[in-house]
N, C-alpha and C. Protein backbone atom coordinates (compact mmCIF):
# COMPACT_ATOMS: atom_id res chain seq x y z
N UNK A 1 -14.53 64.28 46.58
CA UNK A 1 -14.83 65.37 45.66
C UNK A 1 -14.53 64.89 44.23
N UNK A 2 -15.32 65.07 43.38
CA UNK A 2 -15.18 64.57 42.14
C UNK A 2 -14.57 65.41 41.00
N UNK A 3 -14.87 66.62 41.35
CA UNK A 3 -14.70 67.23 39.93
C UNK A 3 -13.13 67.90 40.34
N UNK A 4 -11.86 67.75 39.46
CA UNK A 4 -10.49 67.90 39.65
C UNK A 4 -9.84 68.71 39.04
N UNK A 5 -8.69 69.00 38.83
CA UNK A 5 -8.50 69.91 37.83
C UNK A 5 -7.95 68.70 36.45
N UNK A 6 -8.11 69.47 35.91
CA UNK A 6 -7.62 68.86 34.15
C UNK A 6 -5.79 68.05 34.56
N UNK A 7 -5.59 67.45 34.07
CA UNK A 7 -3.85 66.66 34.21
C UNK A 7 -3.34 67.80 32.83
N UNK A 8 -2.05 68.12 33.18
CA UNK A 8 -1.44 68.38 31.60
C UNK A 8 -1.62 68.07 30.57
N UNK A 9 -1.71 66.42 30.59
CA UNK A 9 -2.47 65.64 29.73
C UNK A 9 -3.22 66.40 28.68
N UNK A 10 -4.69 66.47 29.54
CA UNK A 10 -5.79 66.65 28.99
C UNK A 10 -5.69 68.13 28.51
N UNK A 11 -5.04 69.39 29.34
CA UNK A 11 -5.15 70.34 29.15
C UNK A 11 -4.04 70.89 27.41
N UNK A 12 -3.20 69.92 27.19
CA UNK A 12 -2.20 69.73 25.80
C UNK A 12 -2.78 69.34 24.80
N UNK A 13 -3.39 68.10 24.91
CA UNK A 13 -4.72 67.56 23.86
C UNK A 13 -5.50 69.06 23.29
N UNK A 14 -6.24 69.08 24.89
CA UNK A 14 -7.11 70.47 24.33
C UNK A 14 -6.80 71.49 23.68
N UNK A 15 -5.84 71.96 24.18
CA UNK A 15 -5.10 72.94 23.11
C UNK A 15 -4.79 72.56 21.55
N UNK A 16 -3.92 71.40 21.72
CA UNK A 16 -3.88 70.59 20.51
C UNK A 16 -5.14 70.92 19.33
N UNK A 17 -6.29 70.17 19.75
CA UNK A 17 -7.79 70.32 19.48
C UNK A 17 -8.16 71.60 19.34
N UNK A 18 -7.44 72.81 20.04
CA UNK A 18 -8.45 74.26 19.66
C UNK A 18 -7.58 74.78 18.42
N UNK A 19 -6.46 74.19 18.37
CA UNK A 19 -5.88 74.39 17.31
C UNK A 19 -6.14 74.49 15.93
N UNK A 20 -7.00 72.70 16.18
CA UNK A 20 -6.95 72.00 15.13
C UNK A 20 -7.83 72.35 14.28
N UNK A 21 -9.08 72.04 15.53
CA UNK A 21 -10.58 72.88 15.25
C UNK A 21 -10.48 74.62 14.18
N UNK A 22 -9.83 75.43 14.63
CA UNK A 22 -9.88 76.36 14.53
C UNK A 22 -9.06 76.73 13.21
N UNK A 23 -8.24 75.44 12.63
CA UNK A 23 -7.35 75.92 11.34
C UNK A 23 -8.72 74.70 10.47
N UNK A 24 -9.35 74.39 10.98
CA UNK A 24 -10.51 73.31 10.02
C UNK A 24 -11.46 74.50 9.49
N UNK A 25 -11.80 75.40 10.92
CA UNK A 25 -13.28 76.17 10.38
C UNK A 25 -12.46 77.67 9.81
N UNK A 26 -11.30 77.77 9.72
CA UNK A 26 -10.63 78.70 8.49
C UNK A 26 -10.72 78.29 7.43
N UNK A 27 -10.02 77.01 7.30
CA UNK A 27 -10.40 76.71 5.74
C UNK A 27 -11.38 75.83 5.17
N UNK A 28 -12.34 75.41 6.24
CA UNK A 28 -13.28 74.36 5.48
C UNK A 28 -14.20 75.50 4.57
N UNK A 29 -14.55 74.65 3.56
CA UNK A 29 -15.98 75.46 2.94
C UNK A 29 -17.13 74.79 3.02
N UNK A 30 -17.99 75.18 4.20
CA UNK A 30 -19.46 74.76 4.38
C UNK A 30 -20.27 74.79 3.79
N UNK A 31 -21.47 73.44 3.75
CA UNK A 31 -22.54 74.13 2.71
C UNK A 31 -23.62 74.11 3.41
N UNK A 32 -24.04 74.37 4.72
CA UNK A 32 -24.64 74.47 5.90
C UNK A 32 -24.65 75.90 5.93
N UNK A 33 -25.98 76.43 5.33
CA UNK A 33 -26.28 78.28 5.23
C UNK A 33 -25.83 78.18 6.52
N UNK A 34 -26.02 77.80 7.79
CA UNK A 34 -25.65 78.55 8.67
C UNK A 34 -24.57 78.46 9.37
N UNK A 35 -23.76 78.25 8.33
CA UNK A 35 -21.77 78.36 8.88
C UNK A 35 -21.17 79.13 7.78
N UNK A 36 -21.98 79.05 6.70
CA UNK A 36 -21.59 79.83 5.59
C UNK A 36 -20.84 80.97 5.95
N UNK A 37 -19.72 81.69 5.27
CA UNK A 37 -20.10 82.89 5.97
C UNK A 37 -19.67 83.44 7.16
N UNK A 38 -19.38 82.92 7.78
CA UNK A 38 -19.20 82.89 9.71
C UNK A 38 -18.17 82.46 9.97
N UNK A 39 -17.69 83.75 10.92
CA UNK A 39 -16.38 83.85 11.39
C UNK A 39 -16.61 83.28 12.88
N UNK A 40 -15.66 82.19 13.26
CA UNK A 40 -16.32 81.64 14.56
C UNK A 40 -14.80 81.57 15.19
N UNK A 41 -14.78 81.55 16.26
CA UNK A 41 -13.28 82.07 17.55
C UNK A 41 -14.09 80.57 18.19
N UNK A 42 -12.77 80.06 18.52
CA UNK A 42 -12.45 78.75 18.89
C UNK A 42 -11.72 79.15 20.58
N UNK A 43 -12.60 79.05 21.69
CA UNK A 43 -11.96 80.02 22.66
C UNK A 43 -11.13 78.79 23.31
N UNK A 44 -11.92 77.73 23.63
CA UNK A 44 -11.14 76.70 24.57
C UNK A 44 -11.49 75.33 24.19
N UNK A 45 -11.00 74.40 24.26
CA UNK A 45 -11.23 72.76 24.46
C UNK A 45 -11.20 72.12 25.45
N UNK A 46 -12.14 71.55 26.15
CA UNK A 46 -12.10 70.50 27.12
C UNK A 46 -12.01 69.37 26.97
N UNK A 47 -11.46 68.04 27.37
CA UNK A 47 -11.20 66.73 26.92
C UNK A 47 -11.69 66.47 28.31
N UNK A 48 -12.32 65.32 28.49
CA UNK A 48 -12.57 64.54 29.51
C UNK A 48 -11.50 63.50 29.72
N UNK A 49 -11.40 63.25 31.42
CA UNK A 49 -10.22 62.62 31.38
C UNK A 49 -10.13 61.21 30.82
N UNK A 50 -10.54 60.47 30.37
CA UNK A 50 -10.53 59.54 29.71
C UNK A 50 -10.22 59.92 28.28
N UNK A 51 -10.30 61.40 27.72
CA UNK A 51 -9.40 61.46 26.53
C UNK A 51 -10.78 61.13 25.36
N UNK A 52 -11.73 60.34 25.09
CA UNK A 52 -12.79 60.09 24.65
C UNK A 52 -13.65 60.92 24.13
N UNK A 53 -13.76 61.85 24.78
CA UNK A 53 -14.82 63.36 24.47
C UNK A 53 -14.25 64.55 24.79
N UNK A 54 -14.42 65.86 23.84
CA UNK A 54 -14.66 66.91 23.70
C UNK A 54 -14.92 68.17 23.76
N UNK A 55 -15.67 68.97 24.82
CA UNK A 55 -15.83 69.87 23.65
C UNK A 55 -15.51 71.74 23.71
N UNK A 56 -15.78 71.96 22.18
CA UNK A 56 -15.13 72.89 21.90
C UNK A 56 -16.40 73.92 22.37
N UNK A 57 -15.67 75.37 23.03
CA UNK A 57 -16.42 76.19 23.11
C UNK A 57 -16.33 77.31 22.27
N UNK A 58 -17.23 77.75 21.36
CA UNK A 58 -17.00 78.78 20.46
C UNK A 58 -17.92 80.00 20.39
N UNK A 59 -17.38 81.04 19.71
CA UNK A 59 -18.31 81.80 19.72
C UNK A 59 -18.17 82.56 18.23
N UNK A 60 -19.55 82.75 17.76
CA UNK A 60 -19.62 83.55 16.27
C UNK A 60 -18.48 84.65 16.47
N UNK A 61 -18.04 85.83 15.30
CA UNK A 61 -17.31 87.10 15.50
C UNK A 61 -18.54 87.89 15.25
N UNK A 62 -18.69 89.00 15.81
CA UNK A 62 -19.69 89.63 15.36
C UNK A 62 -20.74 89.55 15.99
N UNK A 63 -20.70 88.34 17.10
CA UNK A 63 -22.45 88.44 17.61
C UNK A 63 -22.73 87.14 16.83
N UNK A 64 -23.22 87.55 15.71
CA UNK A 64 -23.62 86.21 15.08
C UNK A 64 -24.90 85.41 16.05
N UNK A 65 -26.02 84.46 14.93
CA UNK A 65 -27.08 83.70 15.90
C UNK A 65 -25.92 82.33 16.64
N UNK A 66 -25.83 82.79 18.16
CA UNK A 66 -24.69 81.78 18.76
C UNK A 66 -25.50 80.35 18.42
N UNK A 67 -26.97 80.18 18.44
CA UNK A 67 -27.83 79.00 18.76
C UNK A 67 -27.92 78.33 17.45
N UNK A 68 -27.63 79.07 16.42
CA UNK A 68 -27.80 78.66 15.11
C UNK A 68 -26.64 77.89 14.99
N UNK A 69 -25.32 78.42 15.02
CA UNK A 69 -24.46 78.33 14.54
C UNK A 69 -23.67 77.01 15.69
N UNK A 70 -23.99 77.13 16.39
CA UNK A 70 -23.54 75.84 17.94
C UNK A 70 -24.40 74.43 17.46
N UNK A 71 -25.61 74.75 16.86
CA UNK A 71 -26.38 73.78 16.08
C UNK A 71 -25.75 73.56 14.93
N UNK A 72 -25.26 73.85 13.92
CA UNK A 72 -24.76 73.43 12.89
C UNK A 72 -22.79 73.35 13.31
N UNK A 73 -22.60 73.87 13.83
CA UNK A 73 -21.28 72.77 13.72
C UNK A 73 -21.65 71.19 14.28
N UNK A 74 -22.62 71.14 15.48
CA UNK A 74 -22.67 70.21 15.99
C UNK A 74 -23.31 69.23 15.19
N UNK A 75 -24.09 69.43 13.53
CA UNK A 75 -24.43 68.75 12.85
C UNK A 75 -23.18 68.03 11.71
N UNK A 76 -22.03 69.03 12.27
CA UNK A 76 -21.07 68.91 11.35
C UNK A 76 -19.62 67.83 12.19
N UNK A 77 -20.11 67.23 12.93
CA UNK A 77 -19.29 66.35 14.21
C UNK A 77 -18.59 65.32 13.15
N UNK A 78 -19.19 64.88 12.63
CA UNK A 78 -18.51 63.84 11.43
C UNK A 78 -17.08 64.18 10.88
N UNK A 79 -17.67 65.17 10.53
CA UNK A 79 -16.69 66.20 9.51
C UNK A 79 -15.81 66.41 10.28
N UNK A 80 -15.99 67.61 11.05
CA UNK A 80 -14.71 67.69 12.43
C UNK A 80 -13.88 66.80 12.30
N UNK A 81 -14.58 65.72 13.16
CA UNK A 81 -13.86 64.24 13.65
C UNK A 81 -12.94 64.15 12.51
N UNK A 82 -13.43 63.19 11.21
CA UNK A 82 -12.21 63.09 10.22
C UNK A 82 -11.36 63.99 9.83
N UNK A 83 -11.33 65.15 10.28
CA UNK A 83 -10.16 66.11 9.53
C UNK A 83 -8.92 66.57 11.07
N UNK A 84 -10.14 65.80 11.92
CA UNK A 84 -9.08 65.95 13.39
C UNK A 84 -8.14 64.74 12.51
N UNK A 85 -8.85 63.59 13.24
CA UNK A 85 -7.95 62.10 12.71
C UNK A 85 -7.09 62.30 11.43
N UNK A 86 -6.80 63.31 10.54
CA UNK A 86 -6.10 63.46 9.36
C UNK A 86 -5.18 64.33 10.16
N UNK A 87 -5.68 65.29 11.01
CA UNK A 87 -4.37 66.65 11.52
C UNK A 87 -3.71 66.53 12.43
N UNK A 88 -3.94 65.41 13.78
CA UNK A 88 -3.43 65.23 14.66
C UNK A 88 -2.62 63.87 14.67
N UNK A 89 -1.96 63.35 15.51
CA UNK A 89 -1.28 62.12 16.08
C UNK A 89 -1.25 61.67 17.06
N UNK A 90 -3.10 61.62 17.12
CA UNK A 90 -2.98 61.25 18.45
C UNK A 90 -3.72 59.31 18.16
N UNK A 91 -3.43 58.90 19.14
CA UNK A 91 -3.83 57.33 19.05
C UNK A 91 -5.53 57.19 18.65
N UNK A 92 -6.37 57.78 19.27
CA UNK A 92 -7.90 57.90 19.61
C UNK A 92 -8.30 59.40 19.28
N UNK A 93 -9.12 59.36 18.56
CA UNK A 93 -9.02 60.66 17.85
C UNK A 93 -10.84 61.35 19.29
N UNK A 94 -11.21 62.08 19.68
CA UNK A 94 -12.26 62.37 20.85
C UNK A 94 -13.28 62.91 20.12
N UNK A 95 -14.51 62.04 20.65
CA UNK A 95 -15.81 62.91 20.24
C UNK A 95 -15.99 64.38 20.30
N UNK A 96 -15.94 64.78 19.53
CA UNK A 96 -16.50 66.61 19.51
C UNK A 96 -17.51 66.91 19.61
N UNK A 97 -18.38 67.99 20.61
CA UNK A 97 -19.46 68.60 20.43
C UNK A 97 -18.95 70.16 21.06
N UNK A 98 -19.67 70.46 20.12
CA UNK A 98 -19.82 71.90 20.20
C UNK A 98 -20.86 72.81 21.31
N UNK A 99 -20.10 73.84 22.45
CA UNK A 99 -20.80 74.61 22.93
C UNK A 99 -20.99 76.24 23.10
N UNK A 100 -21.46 76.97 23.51
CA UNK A 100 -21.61 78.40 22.63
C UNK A 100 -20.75 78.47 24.20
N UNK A 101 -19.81 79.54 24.33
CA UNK A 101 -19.12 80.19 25.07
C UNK A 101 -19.67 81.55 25.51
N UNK A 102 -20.29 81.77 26.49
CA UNK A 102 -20.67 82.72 27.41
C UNK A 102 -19.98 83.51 28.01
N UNK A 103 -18.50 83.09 28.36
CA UNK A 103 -17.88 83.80 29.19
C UNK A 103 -17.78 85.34 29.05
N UNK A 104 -17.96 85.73 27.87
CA UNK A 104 -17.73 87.20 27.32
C UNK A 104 -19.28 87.75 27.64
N UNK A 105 -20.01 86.94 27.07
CA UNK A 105 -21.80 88.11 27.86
C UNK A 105 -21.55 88.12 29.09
N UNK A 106 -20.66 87.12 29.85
CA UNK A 106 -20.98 87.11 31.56
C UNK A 106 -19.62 88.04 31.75
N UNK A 107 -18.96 88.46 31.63
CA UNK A 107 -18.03 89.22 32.09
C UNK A 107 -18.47 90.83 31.30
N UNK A 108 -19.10 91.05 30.38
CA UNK A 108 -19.76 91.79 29.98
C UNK A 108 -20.93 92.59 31.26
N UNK A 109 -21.99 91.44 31.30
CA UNK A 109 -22.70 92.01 32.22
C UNK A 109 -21.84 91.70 33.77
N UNK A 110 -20.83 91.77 33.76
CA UNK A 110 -20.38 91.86 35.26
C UNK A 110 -19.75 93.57 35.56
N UNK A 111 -19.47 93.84 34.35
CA UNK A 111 -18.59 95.00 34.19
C UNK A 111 -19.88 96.34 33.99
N UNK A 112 -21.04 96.16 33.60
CA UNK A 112 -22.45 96.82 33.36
C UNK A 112 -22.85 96.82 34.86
N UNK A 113 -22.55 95.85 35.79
CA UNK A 113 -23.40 96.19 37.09
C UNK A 113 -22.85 96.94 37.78
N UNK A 114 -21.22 96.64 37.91
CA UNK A 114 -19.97 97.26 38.33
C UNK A 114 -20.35 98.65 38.37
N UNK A 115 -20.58 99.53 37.15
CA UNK A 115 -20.71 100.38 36.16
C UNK A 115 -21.48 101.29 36.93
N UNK A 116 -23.11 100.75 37.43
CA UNK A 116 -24.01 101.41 37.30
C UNK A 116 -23.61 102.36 38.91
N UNK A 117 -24.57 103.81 38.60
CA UNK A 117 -24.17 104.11 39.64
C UNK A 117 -24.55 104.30 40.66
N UNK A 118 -25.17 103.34 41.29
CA UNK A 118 -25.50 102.85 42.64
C UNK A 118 -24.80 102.07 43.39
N UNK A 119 -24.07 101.65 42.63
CA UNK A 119 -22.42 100.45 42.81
C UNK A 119 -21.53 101.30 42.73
N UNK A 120 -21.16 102.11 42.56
CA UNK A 120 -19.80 103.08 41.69
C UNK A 120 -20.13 103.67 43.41
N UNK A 121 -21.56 104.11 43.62
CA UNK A 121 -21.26 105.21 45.08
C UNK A 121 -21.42 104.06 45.91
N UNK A 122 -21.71 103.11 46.20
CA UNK A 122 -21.41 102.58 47.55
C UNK A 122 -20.27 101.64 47.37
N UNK A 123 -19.60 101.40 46.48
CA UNK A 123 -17.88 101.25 46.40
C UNK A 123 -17.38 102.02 47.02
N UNK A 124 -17.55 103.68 46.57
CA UNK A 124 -17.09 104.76 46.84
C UNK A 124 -16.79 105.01 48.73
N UNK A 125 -18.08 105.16 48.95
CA UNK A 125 -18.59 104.68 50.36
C UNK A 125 -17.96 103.74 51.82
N UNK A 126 -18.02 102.31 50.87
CA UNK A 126 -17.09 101.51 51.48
C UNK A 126 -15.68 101.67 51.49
N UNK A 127 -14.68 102.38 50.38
CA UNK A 127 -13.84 102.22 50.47
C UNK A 127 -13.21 104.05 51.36
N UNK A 128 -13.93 104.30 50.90
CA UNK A 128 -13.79 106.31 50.92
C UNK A 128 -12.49 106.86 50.27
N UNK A 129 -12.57 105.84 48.89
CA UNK A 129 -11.67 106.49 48.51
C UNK A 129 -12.26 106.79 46.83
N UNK A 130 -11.82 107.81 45.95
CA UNK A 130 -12.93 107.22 44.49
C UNK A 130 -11.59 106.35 43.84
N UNK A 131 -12.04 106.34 42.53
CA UNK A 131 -10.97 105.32 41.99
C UNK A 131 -10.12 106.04 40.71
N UNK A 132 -9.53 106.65 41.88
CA UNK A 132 -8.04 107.83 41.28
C UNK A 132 -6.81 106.51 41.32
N UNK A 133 -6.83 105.33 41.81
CA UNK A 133 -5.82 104.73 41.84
C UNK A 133 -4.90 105.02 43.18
N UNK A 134 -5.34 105.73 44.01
CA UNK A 134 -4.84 106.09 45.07
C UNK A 134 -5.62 105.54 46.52
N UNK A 135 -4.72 105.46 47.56
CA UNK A 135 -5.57 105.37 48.48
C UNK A 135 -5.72 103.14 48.38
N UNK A 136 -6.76 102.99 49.40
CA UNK A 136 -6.83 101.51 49.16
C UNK A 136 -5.77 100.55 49.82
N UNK A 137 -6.12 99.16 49.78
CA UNK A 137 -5.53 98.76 50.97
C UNK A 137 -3.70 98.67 50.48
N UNK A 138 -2.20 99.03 51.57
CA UNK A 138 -1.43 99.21 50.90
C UNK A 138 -0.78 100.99 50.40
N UNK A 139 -1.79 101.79 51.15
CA UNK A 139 -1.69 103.13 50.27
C UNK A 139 -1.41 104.04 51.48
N UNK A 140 -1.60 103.41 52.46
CA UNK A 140 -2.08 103.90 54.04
C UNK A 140 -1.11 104.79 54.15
N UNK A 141 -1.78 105.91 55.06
CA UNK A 141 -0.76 107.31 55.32
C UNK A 141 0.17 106.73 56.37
């Protein structure tokens, strides 16, 4: 099986890196209209285990064009890079690329299907109980 979990290692770096990333695109001033402007949340960092590569997953505040803005940091990798290698201490400073973070539309629309109520009554159904917080497995008379 190939794919493992992260070592401490890698998962300290990353943090390190969402850090770093994220006190760069506070105070850098872009001249890339489409970072201008834009409040961007730095959610996680992945490092590959070799420590070598990158990347950051972000997302605009606001919605924001995610495709625009995942495109222009990623034009801005240079930049990144040297202000990592100035903020960190680490030996090998890791390629950065930038990816738009989904997790929030997908837990979004997980909570919308949940929701609807054709799901709400055959929850209801299956469990026969509604969701007073009562009842359920654990609740048993």
């Amino acid at each position: 099986m190939r794919s493992r979990a992260p070592s401490q290692r890698q998962l300290r770096i990353g943090e390190e890196l969402r850090h770093e990333v994220a006190r760069i695109l506070e105070h850098a001033h872009f001249r890339d209209p489409d970072l201008a402007s834009v409040s961007i949340t730095v959610t996680e960092v992945r490092v590959s285990p070799d420590l070598k590569n990158a990347t950051a997953f972000v997302t605009p505040l606001g919605g924001g064009e995610m495709g625009r803005v995942v495109a222009a940091l990623n034009r801005a990798q240079g930049y990144f890079r040297g202000q990592l290698g100035r903020g960190l201490t680490l030996r090998f400073v890791p390629r950065i690329t930038f990816a738009a973070d989904t997790s929030f539309e997908y837990s979004s629309r997980i909570e919308e299907v949940l929701h609807r109520p054709e799901v709400e009554r055959d929850l209801e159904a299956e469990g026969g109980h509604g969701n007073d917080g009562e009842g359920g497995p654990g609740h048993g008379a």
